[in-house]
N, C-alpha and C. Protein backbone atom coordinates (compact mmCIF):
# COMPACT_ATOMS: atom_id res chain seq x y z
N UNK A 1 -38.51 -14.14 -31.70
CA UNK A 1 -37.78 -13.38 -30.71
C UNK A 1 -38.40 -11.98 -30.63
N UNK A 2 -38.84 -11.48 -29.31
CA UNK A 2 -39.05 -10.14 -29.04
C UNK A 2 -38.08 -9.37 -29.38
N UNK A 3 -38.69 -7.56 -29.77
CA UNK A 3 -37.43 -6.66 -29.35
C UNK A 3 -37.79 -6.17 -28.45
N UNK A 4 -36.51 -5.29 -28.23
CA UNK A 4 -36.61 -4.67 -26.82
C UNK A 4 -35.74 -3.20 -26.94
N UNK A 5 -36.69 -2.28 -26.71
CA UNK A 5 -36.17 -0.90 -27.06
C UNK A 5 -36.34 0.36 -25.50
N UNK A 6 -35.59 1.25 -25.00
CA UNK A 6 -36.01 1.74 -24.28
C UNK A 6 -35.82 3.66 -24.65
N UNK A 7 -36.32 4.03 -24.19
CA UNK A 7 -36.79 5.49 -24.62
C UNK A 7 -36.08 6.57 -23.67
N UNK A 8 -34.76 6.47 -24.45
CA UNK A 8 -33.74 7.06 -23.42
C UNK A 8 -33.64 8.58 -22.61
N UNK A 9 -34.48 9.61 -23.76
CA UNK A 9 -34.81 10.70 -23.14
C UNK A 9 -35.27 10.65 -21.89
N UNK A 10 -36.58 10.03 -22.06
CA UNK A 10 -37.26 9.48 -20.95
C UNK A 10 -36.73 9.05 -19.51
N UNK A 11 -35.67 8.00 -19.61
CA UNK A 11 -35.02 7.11 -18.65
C UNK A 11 -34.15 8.89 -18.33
N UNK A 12 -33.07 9.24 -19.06
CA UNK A 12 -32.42 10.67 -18.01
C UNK A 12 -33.17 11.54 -17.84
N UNK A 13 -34.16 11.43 -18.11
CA UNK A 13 -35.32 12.44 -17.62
C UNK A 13 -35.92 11.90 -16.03
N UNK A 14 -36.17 10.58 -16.12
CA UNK A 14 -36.77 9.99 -14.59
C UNK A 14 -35.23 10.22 -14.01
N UNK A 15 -33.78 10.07 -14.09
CA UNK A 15 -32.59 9.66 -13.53
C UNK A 15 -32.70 11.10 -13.32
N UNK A 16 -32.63 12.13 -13.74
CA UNK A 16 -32.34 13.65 -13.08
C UNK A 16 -33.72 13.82 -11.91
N UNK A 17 -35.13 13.33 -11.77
CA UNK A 17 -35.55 13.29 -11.04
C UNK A 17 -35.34 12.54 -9.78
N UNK A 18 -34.78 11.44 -10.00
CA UNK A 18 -34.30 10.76 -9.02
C UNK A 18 -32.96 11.52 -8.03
N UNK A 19 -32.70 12.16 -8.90
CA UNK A 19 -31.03 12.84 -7.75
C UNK A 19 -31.51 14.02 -7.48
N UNK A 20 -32.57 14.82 -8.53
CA UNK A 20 -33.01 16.07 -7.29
C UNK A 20 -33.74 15.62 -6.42
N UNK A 21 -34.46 14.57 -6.41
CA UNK A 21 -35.15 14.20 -5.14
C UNK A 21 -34.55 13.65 -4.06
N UNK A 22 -33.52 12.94 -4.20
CA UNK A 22 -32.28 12.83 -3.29
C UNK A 22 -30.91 14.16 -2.55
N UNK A 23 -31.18 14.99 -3.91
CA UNK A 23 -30.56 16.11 -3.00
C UNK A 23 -31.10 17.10 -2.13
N UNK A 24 -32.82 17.11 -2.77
CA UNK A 24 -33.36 17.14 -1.77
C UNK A 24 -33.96 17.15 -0.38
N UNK A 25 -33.58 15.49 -0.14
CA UNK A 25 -34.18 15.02 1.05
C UNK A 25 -32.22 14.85 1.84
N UNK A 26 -31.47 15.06 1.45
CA UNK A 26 -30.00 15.31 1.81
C UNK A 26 -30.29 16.89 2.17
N UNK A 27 -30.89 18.06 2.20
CA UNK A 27 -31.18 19.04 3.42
C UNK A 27 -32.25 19.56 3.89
N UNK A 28 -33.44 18.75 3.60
CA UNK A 28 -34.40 19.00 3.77
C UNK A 28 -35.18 17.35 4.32
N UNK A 29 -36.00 17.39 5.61
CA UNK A 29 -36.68 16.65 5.65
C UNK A 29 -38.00 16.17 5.25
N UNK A 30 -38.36 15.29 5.11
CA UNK A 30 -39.05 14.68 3.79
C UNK A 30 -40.60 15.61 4.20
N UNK A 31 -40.90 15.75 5.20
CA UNK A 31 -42.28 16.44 5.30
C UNK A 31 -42.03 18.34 5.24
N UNK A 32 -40.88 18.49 4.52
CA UNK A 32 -40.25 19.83 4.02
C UNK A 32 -40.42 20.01 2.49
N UNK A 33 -40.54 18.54 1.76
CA UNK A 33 -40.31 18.60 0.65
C UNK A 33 -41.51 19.55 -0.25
N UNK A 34 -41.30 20.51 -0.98
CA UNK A 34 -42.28 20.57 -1.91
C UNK A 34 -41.96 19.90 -3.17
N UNK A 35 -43.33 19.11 -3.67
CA UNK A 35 -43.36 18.50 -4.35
C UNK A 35 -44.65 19.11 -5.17
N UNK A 36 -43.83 19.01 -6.64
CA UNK A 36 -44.98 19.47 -8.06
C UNK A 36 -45.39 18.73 -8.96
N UNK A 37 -46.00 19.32 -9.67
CA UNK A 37 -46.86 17.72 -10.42
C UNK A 37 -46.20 17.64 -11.56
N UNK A 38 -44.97 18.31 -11.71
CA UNK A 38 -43.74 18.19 -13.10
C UNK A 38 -42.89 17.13 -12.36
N UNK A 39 -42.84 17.40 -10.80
CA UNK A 39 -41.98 15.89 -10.45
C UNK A 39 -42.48 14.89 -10.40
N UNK A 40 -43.96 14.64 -9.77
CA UNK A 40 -44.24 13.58 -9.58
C UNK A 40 -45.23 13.00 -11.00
N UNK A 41 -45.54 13.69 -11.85
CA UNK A 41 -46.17 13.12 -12.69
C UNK A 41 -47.70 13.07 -12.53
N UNK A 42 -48.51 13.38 -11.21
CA UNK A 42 -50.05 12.61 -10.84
C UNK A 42 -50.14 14.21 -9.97
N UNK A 43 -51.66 14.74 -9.94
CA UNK A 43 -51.96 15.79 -9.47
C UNK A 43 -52.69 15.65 -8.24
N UNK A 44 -53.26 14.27 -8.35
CA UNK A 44 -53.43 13.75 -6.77
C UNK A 44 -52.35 13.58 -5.87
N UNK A 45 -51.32 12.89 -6.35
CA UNK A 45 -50.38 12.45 -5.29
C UNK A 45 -49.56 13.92 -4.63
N UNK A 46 -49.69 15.17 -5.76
CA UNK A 46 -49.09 15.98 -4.88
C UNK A 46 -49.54 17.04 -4.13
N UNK A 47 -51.34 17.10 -4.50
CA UNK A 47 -52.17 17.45 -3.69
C UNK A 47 -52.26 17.07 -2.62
N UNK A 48 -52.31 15.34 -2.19
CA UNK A 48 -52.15 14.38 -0.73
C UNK A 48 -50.33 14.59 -0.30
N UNK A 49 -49.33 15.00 -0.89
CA UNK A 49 -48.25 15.21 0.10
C UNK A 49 -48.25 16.41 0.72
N UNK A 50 -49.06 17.65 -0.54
CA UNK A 50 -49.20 18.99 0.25
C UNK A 50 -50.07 19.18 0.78
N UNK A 51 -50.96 17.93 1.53
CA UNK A 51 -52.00 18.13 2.85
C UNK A 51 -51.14 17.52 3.75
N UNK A 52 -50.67 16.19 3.60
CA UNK A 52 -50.09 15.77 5.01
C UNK A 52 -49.13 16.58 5.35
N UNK A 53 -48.19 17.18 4.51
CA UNK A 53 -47.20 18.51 4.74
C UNK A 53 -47.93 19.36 5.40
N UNK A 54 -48.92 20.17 5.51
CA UNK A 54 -49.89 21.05 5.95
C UNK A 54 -50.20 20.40 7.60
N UNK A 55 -50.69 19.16 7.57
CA UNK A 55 -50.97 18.56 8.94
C UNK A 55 -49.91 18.19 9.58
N UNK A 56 -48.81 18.08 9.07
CA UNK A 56 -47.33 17.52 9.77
C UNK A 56 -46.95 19.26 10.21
N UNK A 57 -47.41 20.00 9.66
CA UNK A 57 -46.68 21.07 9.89
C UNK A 57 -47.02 22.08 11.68
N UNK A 58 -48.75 21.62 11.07
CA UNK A 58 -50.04 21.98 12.18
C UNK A 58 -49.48 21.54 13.26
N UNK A 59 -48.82 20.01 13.15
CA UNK A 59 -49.17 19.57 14.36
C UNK A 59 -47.55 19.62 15.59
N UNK A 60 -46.61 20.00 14.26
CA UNK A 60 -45.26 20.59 14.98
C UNK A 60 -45.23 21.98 15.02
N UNK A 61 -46.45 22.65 15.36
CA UNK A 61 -46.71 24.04 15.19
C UNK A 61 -46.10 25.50 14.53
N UNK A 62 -46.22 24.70 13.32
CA UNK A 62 -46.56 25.53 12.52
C UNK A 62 -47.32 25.10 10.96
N UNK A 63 -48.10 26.20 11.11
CA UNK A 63 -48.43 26.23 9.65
C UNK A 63 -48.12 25.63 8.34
N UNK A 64 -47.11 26.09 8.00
CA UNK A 64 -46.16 26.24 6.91
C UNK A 64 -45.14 25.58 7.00
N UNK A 65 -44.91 23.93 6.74
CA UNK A 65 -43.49 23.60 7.15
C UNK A 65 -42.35 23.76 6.34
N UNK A 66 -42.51 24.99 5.36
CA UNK A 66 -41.46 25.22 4.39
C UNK A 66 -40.86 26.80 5.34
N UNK A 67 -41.28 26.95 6.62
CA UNK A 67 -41.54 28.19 6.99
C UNK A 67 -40.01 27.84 7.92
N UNK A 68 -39.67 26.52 7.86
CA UNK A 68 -38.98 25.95 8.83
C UNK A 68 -37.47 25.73 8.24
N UNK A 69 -37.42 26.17 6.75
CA UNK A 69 -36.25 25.92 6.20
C UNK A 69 -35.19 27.06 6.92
């Protein structure tokens, strides 16, 4: 028989990321979001949301779509 153990810090550590990212996107729309590499974990993925943020922003003219909060 396997065990089976889970690493609970861990798990309310992803669960508090999960509800700020939901309270988040509850007043802010998702190409508003800033996102850091303490939330997402990967320094690519939040380099590529803060370009398409940058081009979503360009192309509803403006710059800065945090400029819009």
């Amino acid at each position: 028989m396997t065990s089976f153990s889970v690493d609970l810090a861990a798990l309310e550590d992803a669960a508090a990321g999960i509800n700020s990212t939901i309270n988040e996107l509850r007043s802010h729309s998702v190409n508003q979001l800033e996102v850091t590499v303490a939330q997402s974990g990967h320094r690519e993925f939040t380099d590529n949301v803060a370009a398409v943020n940058t081009v979503t922003g360009m192309l509803e003219g403006t710059a800065d779509p945090a400029a819009k909060r």
